[in-house]
N, C-alpha and C. Protein backbone atom coordinates (compact mmCIF):
# COMPACT_ATOMS: atom_id res chain seq x y z
N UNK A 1 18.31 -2.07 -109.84
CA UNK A 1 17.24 -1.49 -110.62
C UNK A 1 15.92 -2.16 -110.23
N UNK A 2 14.92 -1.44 -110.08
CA UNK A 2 13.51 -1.83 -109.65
C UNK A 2 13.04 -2.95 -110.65
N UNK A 3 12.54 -4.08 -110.09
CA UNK A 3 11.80 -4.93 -111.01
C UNK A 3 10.58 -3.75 -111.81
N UNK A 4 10.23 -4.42 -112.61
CA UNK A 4 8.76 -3.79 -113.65
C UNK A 4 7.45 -5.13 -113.39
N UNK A 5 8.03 -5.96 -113.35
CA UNK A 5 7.54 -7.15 -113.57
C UNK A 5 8.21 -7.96 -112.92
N UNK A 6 7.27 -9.17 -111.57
CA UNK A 6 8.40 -10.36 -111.11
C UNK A 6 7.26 -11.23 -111.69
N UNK A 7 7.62 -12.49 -111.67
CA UNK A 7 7.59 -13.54 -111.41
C UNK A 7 8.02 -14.95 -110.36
N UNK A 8 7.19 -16.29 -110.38
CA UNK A 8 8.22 -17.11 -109.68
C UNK A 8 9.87 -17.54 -110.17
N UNK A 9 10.08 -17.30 -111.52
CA UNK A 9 11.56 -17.25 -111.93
C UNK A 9 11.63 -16.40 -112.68
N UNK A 10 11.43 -15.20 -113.01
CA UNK A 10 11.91 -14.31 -113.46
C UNK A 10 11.54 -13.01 -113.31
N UNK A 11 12.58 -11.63 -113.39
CA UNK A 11 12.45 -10.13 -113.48
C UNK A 11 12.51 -9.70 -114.33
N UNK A 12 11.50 -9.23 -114.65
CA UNK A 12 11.67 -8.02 -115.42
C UNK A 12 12.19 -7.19 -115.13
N UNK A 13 12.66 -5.90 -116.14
CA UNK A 13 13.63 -4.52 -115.55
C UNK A 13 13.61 -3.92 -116.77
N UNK A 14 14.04 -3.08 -117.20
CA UNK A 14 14.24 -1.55 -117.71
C UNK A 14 16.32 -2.21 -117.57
N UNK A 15 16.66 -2.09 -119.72
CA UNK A 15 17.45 -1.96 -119.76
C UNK A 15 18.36 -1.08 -119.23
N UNK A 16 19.93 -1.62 -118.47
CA UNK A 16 20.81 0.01 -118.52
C UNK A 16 21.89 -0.46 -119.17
N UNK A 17 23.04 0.65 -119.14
CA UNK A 17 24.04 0.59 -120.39
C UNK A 17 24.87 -0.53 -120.04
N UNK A 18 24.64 -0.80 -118.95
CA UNK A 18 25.93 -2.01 -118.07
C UNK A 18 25.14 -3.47 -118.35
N UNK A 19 24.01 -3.46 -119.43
CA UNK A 19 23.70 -4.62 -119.53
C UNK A 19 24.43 -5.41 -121.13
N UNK A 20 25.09 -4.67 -121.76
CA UNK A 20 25.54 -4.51 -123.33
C UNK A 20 26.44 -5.79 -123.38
N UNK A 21 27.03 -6.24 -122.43
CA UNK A 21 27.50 -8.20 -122.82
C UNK A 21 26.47 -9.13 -123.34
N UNK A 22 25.20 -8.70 -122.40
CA UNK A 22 24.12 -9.77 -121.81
C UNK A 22 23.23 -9.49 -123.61
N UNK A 23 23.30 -7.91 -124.06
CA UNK A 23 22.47 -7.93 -125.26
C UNK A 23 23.31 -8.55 -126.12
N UNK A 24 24.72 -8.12 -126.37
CA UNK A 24 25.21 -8.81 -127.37
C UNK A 24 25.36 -10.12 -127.13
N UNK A 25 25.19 -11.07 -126.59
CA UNK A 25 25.45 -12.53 -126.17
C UNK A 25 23.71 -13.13 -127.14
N UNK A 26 22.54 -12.37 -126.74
CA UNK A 26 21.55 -12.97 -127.37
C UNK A 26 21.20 -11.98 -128.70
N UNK A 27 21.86 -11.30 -128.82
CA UNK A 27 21.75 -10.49 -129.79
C UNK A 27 22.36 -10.83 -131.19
N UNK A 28 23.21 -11.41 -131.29
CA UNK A 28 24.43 -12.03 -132.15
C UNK A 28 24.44 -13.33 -132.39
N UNK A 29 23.00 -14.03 -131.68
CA UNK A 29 22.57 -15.37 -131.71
C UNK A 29 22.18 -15.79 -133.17
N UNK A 30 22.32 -16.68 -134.18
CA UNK A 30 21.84 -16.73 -135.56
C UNK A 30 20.49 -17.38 -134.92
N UNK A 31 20.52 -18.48 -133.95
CA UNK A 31 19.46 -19.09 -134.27
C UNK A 31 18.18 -18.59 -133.41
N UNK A 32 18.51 -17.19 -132.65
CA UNK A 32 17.29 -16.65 -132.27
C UNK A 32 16.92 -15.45 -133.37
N UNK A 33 17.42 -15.06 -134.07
CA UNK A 33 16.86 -14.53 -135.55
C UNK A 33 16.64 -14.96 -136.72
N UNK A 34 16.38 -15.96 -136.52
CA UNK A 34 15.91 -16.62 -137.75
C UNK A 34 14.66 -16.15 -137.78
N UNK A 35 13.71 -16.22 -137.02
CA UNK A 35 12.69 -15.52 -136.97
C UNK A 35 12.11 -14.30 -137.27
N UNK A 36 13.23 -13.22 -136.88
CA UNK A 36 12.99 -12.18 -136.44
C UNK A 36 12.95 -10.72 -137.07
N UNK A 37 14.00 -11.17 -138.37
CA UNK A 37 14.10 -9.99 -139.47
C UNK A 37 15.11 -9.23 -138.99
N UNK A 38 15.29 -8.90 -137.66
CA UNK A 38 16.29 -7.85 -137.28
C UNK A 38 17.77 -8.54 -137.48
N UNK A 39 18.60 -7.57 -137.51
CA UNK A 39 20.33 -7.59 -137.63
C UNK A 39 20.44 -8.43 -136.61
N UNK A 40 21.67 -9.32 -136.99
CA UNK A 40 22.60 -10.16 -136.01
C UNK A 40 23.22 -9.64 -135.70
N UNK A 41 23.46 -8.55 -134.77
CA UNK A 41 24.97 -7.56 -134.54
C UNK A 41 26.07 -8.24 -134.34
N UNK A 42 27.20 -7.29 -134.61
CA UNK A 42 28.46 -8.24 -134.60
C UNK A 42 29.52 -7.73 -133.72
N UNK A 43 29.20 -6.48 -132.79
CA UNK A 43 30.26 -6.27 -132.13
C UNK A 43 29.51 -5.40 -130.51
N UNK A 44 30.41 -5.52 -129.33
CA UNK A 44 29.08 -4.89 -128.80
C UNK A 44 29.19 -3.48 -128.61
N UNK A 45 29.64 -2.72 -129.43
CA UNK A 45 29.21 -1.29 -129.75
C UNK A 45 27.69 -1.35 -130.25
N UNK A 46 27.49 -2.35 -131.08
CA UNK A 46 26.02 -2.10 -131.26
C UNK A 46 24.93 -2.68 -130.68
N UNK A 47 25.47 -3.40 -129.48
CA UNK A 47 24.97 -3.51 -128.34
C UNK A 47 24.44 -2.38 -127.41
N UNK A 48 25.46 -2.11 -127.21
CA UNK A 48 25.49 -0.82 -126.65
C UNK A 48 24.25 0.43 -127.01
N UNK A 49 24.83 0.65 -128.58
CA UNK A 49 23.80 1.47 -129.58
C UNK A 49 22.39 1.46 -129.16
N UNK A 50 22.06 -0.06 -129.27
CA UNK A 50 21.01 -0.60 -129.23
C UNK A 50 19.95 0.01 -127.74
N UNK A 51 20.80 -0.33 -126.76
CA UNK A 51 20.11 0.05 -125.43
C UNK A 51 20.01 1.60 -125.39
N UNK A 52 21.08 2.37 -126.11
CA UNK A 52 20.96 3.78 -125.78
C UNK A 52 20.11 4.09 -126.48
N UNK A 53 19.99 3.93 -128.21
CA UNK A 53 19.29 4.61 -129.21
C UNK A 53 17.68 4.11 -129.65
N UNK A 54 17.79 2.74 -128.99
CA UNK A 54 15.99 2.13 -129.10
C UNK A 54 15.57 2.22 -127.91
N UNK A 55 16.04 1.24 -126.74
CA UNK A 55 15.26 0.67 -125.13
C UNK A 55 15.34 1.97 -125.05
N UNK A 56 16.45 2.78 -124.13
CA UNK A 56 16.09 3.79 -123.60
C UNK A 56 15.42 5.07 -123.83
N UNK A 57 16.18 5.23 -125.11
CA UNK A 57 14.93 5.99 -126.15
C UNK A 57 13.02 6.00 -125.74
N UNK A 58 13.17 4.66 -126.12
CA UNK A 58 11.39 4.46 -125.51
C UNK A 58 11.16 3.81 -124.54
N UNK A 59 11.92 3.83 -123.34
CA UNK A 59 11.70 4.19 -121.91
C UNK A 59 11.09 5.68 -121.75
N UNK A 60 12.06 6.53 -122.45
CA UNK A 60 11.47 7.99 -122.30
C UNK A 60 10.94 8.31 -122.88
N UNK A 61 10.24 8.02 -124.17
CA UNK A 61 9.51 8.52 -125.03
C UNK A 61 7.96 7.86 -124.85
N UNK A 62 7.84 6.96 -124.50
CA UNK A 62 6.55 5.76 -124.55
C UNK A 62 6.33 5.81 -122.88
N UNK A 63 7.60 5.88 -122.54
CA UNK A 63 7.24 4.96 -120.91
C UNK A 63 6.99 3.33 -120.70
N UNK A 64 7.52 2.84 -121.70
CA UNK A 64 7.77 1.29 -121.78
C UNK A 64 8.73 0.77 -123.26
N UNK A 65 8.59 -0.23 -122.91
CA UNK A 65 9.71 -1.08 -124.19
C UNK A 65 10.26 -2.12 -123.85
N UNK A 66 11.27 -2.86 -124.34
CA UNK A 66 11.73 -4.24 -124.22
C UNK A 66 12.18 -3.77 -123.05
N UNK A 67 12.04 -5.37 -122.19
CA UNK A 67 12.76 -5.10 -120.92
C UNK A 67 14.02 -6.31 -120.33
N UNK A 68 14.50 -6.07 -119.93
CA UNK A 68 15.69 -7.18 -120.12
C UNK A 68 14.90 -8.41 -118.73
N UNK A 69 14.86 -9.27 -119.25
CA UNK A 69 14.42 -10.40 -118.53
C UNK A 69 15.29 -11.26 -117.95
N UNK A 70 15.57 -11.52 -116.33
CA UNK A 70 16.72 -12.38 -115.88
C UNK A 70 15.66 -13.11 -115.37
N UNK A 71 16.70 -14.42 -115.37
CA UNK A 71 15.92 -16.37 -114.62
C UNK A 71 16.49 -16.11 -113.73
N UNK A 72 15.79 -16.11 -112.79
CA UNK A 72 16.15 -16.42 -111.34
C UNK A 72 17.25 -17.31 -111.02
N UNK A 73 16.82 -18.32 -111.24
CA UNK A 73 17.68 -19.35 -111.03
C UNK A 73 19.20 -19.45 -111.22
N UNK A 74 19.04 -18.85 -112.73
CA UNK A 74 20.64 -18.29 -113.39
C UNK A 74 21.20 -17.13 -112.84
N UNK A 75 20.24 -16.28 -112.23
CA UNK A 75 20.62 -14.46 -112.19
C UNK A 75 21.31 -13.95 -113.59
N UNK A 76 20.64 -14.33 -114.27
CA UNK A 76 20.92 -14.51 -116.07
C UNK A 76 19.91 -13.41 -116.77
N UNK A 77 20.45 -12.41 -117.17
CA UNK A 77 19.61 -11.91 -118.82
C UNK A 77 19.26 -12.80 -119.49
N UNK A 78 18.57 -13.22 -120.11
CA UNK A 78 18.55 -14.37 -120.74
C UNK A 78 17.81 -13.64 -122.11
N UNK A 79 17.61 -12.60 -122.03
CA UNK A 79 17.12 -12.30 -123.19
C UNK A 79 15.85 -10.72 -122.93
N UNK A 80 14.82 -10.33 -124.08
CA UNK A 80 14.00 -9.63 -123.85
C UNK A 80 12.58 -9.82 -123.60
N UNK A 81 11.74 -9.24 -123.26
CA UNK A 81 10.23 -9.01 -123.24
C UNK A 81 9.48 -7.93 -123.06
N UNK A 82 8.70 -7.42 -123.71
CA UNK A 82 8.26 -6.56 -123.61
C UNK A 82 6.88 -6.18 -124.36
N UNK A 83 6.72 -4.63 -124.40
CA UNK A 83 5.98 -4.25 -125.05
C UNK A 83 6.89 -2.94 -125.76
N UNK A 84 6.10 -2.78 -127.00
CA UNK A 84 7.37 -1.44 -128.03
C UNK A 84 5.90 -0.69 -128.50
N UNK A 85 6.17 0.62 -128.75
CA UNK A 85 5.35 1.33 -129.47
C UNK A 85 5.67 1.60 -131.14
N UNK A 86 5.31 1.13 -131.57
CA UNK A 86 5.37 1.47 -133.17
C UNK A 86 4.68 2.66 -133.85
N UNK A 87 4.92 3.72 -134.06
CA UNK A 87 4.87 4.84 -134.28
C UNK A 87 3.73 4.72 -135.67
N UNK A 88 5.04 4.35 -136.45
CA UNK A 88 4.29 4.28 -137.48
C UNK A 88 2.68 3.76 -138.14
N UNK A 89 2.54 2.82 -137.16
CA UNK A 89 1.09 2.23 -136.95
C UNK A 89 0.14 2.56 -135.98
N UNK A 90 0.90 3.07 -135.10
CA UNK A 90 0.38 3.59 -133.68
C UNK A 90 -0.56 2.18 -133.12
N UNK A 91 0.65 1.43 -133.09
CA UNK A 91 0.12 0.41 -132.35
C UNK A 91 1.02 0.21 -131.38
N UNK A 92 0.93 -1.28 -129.89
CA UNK A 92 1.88 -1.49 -129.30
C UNK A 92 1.61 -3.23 -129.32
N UNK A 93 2.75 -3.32 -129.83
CA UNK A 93 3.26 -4.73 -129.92
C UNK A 93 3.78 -5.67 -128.56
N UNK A 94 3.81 -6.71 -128.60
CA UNK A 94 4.46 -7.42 -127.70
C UNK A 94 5.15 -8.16 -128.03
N UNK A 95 6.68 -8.57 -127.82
CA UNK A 95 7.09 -9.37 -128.27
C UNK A 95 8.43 -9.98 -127.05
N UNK A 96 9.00 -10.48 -127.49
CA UNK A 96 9.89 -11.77 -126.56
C UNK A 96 11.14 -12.42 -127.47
N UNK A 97 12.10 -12.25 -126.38
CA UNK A 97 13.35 -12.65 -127.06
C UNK A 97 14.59 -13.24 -126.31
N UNK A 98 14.67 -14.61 -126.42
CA UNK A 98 15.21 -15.44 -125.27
C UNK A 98 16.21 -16.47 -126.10
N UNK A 99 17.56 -16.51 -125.42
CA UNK A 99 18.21 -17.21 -125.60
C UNK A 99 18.09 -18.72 -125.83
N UNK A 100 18.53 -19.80 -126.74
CA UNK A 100 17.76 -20.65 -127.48
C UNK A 100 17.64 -21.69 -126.03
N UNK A 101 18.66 -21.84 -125.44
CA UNK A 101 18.88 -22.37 -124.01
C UNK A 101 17.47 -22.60 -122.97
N UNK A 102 16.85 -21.07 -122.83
CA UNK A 102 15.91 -20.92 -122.53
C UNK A 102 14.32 -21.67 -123.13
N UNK A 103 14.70 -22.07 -124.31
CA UNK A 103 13.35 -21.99 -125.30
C UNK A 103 12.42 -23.60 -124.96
N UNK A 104 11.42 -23.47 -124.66
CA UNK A 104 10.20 -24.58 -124.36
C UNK A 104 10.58 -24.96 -122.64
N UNK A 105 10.40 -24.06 -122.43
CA UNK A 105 10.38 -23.57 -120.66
C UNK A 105 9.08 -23.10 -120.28
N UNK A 106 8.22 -22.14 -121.36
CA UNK A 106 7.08 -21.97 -120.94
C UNK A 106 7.38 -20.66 -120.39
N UNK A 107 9.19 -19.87 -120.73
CA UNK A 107 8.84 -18.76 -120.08
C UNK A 107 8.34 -17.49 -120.77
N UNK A 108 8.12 -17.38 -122.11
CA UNK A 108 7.25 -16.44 -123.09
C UNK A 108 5.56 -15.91 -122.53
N UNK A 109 4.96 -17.45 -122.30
CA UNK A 109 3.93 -17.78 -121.86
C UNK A 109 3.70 -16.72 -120.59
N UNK A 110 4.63 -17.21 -119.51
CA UNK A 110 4.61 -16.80 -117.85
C UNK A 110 4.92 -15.44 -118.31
N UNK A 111 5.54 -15.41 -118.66
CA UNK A 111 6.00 -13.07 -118.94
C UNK A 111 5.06 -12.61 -119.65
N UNK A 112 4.80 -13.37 -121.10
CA UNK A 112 4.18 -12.31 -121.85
C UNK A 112 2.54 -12.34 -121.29
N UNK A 113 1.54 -13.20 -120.45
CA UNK A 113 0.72 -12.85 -119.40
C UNK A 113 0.39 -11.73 -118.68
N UNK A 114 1.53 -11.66 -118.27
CA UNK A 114 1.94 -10.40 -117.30
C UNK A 114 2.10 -9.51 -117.98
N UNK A 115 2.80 -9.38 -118.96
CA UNK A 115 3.20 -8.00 -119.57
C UNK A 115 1.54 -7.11 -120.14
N UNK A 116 0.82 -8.38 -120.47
CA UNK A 116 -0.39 -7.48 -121.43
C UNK A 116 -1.27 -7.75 -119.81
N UNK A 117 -1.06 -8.07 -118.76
CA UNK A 117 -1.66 -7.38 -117.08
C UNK A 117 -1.11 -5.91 -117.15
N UNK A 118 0.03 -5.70 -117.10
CA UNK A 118 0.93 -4.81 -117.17
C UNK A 118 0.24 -3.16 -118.14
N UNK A 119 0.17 -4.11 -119.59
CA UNK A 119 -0.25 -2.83 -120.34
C UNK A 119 -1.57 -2.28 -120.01
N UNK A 120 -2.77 -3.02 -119.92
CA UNK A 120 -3.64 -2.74 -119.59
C UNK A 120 -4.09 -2.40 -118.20
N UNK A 121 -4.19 -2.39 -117.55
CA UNK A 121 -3.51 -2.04 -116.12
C UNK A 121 -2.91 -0.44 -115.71
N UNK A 122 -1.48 -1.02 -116.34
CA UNK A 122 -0.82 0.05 -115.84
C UNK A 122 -0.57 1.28 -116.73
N UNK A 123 -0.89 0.65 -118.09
CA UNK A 123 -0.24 2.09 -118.65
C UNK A 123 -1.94 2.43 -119.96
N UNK A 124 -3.11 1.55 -119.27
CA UNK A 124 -4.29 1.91 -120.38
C UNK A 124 -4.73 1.69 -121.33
N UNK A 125 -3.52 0.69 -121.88
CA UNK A 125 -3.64 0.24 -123.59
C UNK A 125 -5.14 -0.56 -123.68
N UNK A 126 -5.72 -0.08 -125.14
CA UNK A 126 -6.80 -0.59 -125.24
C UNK A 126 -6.91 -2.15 -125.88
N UNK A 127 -5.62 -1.98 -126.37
CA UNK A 127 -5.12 -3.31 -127.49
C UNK A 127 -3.86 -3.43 -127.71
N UNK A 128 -3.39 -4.80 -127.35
CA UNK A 128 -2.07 -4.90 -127.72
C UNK A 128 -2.05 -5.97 -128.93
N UNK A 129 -0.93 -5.86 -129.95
CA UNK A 129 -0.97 -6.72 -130.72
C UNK A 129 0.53 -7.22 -131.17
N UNK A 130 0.50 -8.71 -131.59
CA UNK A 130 1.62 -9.04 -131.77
C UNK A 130 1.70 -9.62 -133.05
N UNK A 131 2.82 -9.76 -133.86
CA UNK A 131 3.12 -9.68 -135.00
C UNK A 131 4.53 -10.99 -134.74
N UNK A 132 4.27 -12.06 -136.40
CA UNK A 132 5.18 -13.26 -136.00
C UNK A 132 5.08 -13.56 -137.18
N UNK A 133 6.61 -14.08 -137.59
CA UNK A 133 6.43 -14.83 -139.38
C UNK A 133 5.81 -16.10 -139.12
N UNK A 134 5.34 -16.17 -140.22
CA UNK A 134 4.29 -17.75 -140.28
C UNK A 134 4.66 -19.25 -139.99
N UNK A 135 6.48 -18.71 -140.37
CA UNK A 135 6.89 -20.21 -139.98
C UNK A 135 7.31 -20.01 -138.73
N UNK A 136 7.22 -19.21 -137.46
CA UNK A 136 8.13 -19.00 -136.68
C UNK A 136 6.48 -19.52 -135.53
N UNK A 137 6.09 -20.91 -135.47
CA UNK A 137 4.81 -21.39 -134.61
C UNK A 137 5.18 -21.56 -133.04
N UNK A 138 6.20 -21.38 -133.13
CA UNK A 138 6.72 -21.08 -131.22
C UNK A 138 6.31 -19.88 -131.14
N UNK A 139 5.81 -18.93 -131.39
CA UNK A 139 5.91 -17.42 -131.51
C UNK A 139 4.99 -17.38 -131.17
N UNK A 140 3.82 -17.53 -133.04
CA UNK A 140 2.28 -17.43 -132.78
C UNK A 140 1.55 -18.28 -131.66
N UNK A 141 2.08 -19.68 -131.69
CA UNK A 141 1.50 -20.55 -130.43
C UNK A 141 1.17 -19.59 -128.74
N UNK A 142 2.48 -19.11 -128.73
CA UNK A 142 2.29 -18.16 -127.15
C UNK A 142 1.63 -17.10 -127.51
N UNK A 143 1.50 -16.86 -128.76
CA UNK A 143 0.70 -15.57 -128.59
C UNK A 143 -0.99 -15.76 -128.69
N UNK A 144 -1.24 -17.07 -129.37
CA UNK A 144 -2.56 -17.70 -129.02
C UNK A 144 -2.86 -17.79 -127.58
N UNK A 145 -2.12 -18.78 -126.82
CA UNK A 145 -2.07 -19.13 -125.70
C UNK A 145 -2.42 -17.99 -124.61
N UNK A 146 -2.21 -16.96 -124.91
CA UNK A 146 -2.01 -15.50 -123.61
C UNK A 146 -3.05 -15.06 -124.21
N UNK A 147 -3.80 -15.78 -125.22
CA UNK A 147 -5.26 -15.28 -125.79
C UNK A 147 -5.18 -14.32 -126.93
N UNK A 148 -4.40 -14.06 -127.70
CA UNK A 148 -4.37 -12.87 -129.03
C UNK A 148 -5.20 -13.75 -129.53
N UNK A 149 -6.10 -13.54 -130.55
CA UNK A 149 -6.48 -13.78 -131.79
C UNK A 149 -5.77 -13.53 -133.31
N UNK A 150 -5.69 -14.03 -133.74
CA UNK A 150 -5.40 -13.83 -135.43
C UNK A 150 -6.57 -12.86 -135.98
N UNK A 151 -5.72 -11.87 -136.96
CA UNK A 151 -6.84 -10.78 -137.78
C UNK A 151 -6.63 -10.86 -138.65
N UNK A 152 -4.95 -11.19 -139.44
CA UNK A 152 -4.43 -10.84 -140.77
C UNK A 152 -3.30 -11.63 -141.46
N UNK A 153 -2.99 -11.41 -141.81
CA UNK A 153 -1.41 -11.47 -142.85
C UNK A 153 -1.61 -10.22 -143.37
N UNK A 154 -0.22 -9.16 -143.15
CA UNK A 154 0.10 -8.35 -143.80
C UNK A 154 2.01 -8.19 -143.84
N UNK A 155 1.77 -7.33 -144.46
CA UNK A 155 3.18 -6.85 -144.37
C UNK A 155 3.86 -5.93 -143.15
N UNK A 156 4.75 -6.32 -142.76
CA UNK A 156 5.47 -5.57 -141.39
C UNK A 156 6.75 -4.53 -141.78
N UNK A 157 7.17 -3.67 -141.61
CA UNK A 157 8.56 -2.61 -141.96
C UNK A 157 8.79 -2.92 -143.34
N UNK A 158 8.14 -3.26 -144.06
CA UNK A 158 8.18 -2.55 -145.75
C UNK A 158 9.52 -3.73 -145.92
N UNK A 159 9.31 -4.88 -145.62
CA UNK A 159 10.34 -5.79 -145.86
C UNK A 159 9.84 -6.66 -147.09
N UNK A 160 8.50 -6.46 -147.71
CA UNK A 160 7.88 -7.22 -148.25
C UNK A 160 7.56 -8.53 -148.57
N UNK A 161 8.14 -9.25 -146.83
CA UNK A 161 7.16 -10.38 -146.55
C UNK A 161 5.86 -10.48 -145.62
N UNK A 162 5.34 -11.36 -145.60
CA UNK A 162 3.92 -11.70 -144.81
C UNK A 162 4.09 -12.13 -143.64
N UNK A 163 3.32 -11.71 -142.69
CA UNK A 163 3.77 -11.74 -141.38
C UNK A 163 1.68 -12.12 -140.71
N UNK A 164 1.88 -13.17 -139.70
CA UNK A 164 0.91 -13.10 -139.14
C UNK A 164 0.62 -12.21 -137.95
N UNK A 165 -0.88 -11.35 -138.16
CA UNK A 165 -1.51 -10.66 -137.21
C UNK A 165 -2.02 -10.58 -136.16
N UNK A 166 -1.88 -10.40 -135.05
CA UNK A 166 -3.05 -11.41 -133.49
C UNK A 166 -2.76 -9.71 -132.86
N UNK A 167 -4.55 -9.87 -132.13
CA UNK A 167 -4.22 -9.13 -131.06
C UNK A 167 -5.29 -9.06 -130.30
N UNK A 168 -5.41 -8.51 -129.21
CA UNK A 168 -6.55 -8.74 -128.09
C UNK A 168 -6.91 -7.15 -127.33
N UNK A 169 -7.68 -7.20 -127.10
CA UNK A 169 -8.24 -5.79 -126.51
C UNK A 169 -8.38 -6.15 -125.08
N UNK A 170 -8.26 -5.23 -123.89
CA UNK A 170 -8.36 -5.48 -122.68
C UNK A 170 -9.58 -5.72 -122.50
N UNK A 171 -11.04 -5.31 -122.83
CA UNK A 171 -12.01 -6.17 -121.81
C UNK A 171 -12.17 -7.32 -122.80
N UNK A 172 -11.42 -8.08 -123.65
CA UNK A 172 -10.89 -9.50 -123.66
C UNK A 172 -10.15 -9.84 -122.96
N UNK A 173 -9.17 -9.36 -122.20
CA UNK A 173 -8.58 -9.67 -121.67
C UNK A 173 -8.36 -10.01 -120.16
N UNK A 174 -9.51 -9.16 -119.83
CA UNK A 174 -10.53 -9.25 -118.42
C UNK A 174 -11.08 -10.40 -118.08
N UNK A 175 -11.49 -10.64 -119.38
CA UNK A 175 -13.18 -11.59 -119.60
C UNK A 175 -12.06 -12.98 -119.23
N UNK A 176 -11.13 -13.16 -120.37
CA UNK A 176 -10.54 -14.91 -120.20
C UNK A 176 -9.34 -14.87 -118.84
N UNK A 177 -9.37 -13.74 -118.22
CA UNK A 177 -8.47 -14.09 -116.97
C UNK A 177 -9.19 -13.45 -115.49
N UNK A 178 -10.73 -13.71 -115.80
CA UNK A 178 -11.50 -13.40 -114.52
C UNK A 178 -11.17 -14.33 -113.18
C-alpha cells in the first residue's frame, strides 16, 4: 500500500482489512485509553468493524482519516495518526494513537507536523483542530508543540466532560514553519 506520509522512521498508510491484529493489539490497550473516551474493544471482530465502518468509511467519504502508522525500525503498526472529519462540527481534528511502548519517542511530534503539512497542502484545510482531556498533558503538550493554540474548554460527543480546545489555521502555519 502507498505510503500517505514517510518519515525518517515512520509510514504512514491508509488502513486495510488485513491490518485488524495490529488495531486490536492497540486498540484493547487500557492504558492507551485512559485518555481517550473511546471503547476498549474486546474481540477483533470489532477490530475489524472498526477499519470497515469508520477508517474506510472516511477514506471514501472525506478522502482522509486515521492512518495506520508503522516504525520503521519494528515494521510495526504501532498505532494511529491522522486527521478525521467530524461532521457534526464540521471541523477536522487531528489526533494520534500509539502503543504505550512507543510513548516519549517524540513520534506524535514528527507525524503530527506532517500531517497538518499534509492537510493544508494537500487537501486545503483552512484549520485544523485538536481536542484532548485536561489531564491527558502528553496530548496537549504535542499539540502546542506542532503550534495549535488553545481557544476553549468545551464539551466533546455529548459525554458531558470538559475537554481542552487548540487549533491553528494554515497561514499560521506557514508563518512558524517558513
Amino acid at each position: 500500500m502507498k505510503p500517505i506520509i514517510e518519515t525518517k522512521r515512520l509510514i504512514l498508510r491508509e488502513f486495510s482489512k488485513e491490518d485488524v491484529e495490529a488495531v486490536y493489539e492497540f486498540n484493547s490497550n487500557d492504558e492507551i485509553h485512559k485518555y481517550t473516551g473511546d471503547e476498549i474493544i474486546k474481540t477483533t471482530k470489532r477490530a475489524q468493524e472498526i477499519i470497515e465502518q469508520i477508517w474506510l468509511k472516511d477514506y471514501e467519504k472525506y478522502g482522509y482519516g486515521r492512518w495506520a502508522v508503522i516504525y520503521k525500525p519494528d515494521n510495526k503498526i504501532i498505532g494511529f495518526a491522522g486527521l478525521k472529519f467530524l461532521p457534526e462540527i464540521n471541523e477536522t481534528d487531528i489526533g494520534y494513537r500509539f502503543l504505550p511502548k512507543y510513548w516519549g519517542m517524540g513520534i506524535a511530534s514528527e507525524v503530527s507536523e506532517k500531517i497538518l503539512e499534509y492537510g493544508f497542502k494537500n487537501l486545503n484545510l483552512k484549520r485544523i483542530i485538536g481536542i484532548a482531556m485536561p489531564e491527558n498533558i502528553g496530548s496537549w503538550k504535542v499539540l502546542e508543540k506542532i503550534g495549535l493554540s488553545f481557544y476553549k474548554i468545551d464539551e466533546y460527543d455529548g459525554d458531558g466532560k470538559k475537554y481542552n480546545w487548540y487549533q491553528i489555521y494554515k497561514e499560521t502555519f506557514y508563518k512558524i514553519n517558513e
